[in-house]
Structures are given as structure tokens and as C-alpha cells.
Protein backbone atom coordinates (compact mmCIF):
# COMPACT_ATOMS: atom_id res chain seq x y z
CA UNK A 1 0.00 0.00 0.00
CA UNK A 2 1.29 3.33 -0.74
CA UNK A 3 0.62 5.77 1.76
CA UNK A 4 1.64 9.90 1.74
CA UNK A 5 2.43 11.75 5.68
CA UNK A 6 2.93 15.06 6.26
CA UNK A 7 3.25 16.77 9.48
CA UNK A 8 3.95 20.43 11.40
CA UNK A 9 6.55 21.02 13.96
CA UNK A 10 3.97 19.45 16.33
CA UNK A 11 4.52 15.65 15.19
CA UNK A 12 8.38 14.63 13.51
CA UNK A 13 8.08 11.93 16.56
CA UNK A 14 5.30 10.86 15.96
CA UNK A 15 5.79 10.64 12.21
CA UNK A 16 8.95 8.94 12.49
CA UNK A 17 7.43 6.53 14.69
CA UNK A 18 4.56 6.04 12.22
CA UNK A 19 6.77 5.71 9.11
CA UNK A 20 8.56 2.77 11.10
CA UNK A 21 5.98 1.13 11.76
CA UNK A 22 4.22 0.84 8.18
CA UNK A 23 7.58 0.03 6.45
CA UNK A 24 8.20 -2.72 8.85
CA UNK A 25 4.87 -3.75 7.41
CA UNK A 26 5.86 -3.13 3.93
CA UNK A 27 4.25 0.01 2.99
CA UNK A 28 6.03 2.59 0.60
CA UNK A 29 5.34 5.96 2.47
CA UNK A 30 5.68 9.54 1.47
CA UNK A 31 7.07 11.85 3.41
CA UNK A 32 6.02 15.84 3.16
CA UNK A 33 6.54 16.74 6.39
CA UNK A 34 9.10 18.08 8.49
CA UNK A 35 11.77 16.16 10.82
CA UNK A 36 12.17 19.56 13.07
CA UNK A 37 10.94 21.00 16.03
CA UNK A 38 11.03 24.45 14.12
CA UNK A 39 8.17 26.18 13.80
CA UNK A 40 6.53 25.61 10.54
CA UNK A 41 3.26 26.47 8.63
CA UNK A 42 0.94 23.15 8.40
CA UNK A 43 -0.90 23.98 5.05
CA UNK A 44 2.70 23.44 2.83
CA UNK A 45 2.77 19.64 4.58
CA UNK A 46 -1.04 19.31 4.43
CA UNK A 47 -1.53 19.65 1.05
CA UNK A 48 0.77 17.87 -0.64
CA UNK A 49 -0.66 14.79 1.17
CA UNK A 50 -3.91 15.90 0.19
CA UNK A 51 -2.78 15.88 -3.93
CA UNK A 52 -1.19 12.96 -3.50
CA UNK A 53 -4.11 11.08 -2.51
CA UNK A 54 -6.90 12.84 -4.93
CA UNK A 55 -3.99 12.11 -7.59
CA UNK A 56 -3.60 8.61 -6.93
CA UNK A 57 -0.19 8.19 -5.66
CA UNK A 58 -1.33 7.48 -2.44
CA UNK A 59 -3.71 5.17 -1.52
CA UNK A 60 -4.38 6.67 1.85
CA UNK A 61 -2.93 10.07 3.67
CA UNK A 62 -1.65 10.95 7.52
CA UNK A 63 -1.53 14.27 8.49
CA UNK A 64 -0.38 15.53 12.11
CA UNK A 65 -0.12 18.56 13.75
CA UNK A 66 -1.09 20.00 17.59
CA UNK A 67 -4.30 19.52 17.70
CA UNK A 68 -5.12 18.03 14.14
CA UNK A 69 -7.53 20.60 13.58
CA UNK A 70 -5.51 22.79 11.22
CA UNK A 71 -4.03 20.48 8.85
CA UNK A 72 -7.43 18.38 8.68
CA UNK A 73 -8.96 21.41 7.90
CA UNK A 74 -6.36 22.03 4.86
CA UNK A 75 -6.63 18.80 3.52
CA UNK A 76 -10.19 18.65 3.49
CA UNK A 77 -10.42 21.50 1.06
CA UNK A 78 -9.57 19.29 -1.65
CA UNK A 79 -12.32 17.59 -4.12
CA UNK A 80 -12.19 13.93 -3.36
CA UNK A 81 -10.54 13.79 0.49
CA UNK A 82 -12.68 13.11 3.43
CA UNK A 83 -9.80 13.30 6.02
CA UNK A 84 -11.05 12.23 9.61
CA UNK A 85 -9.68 13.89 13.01
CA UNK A 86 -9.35 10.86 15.11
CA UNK A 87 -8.25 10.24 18.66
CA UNK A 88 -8.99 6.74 19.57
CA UNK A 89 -8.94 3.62 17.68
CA UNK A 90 -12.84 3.25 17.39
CA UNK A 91 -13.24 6.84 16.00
CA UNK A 92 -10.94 5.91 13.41
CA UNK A 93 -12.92 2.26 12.68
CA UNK A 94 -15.95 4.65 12.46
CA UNK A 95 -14.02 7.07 9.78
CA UNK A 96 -13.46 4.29 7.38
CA UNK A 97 -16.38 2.01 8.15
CA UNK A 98 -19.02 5.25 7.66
CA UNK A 99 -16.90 7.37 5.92
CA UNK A 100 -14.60 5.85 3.64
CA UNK A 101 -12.09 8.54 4.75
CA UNK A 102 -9.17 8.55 2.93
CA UNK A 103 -6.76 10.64 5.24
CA UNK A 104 -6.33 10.34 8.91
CA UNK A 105 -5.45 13.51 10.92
CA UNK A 106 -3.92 13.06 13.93
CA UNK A 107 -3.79 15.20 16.86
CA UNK A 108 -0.38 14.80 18.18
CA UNK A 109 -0.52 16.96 21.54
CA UNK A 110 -3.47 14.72 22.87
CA UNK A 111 -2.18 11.45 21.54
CA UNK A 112 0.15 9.06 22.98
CA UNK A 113 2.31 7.63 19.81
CA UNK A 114 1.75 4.12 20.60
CA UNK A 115 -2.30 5.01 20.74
CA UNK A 116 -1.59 6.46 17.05
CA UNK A 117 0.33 3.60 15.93
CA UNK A 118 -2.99 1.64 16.67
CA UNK A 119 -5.23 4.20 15.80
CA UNK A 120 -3.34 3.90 11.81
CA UNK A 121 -3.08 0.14 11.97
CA UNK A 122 -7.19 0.16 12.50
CA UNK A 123 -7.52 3.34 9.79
CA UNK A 124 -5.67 1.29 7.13
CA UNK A 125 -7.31 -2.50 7.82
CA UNK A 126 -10.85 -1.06 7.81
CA UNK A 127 -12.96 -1.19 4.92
CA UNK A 128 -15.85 1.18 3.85
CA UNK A 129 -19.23 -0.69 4.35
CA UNK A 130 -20.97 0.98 1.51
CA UNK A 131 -24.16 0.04 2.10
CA UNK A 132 -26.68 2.88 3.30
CA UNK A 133 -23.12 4.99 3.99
CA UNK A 134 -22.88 5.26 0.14
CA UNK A 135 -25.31 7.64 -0.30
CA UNK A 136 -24.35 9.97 2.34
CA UNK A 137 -20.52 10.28 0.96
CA UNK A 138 -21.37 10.90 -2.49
CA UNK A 139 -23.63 13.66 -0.99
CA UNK A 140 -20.15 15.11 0.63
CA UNK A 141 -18.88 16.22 -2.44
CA UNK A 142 -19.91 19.54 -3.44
CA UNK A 143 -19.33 19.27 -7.45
């Protein structure tokens, strides 16, 4: 699976933790973010996650910052992405299940990184039910 990550100032841990632990599972991952503490602007790590998955050369996206807020809001202003601010395992089940979100955001200053690492794991091994949730993300799209 080919999966994009980009992250603010907020999350190199966690993103190095995260990149570990999908190419140990052998993903190919992306990286747009940044490995410094540094102050930084999330939008210029958000988005290229964001084209990579409405492009195609991602299957799925991660995005991290403080809070998640601001870099789920960045990526979500692209056609095609329904990123998902998740902070426990279940929320992210319910994401993909109901959702079919295709980008994870990740709140890194109310996350522990081994909660995240499960919290991914779960994002990426749950399918989309379809079903009566069809409907409701095709009405998501505002084309």
C-alpha cells in the first residue's frame, strides 16, 4: 500500500514513529513533512498529502499537527478527500467504516504515539461498508 504523511513542527516523533511502523509492514510511504521542532506552517505539509491522494499516488494520507484541527482542515479542502480527526482507535474504525475517509489527521498533543500507531493500523485494515453509507458520501462532495 502506498501511503503519503505530512506533518507540522507538532509531530516529527510521531511521524517517524509512524513511518517505522508501516515500512516494517511493507508500505512505501511519502514523506512531506518536516523532521524539526522548528516552527513551521501546516498547510505546505497538508496539502501535498492531500494531492497525493486525490492524484492517486497514495492510496491513503496521515496528516499531524497539535491539535489536528488545522491540517485536517487544509486537507479537506480538496475535491475527493474526506480526512477524519481521530483520537482513539474506534473513531478511526468509524471514519473508514461510515466514511470511507481517505486521510487520517492526527492530533499529536493529545495522543500518545503508541495510541496512534494503533489508531493507523485500525484506519488502514478497515474497509468502507458501503451500504446505506454510500449515499451519504457521495452527498459530501460539493461538485
Amino acid at each position: 500500500m502506498k501511503i503519503s504523511i505530512g506533518n507540522d513542527h507538532a509531530g516529527p516523533e510521531y511521524k517517524k514513529a509512524i513511518v517505522d511502523y508501516l515500512t516494517a509492514q511493507g508500505h512505501e510511504v511519502t514523506n512531506h513533512g518536516t523532521d524539526t521542532f522548528d516552527s513551521v506552517d501546516y498547510p505546505d505539509f497538508g496539502h501535498p498529502v492531500a494531492t497525493d491522494v486525490e492524484q492517486g499516488h497514495a492510496d491513503f494520507g496521515i496528516v499531524i499537527c497539535g491539535s489536528g484541527n488545522g491540517i485536517n482542515m487544509t486537507v479537506n479542502k480538496h475535491q475527493g478527500i474526506r480526512a477524519a480527526l481521530c483520537w482513539t482507535k474506534e473513531i478511526a474504525a468509524l471514519a473508514r467504516q461510515h466514511n470511507d475517509a481517505n486521510i487520517i489527521s492526527i492530533p499529536a498533543r493529545f495522543t500518545a504515539i503508541p495510541q496512534v500507531i494503533e489508531m493507523v493500523d485500525t484506519f488502514l485494515k478497515t474497509p468502507f461498508e458501503g451500504g446505506r453509507h454510500q449515499n451519504r458520501v457521495q452527498k459530501i462532495a460539493c461538485s
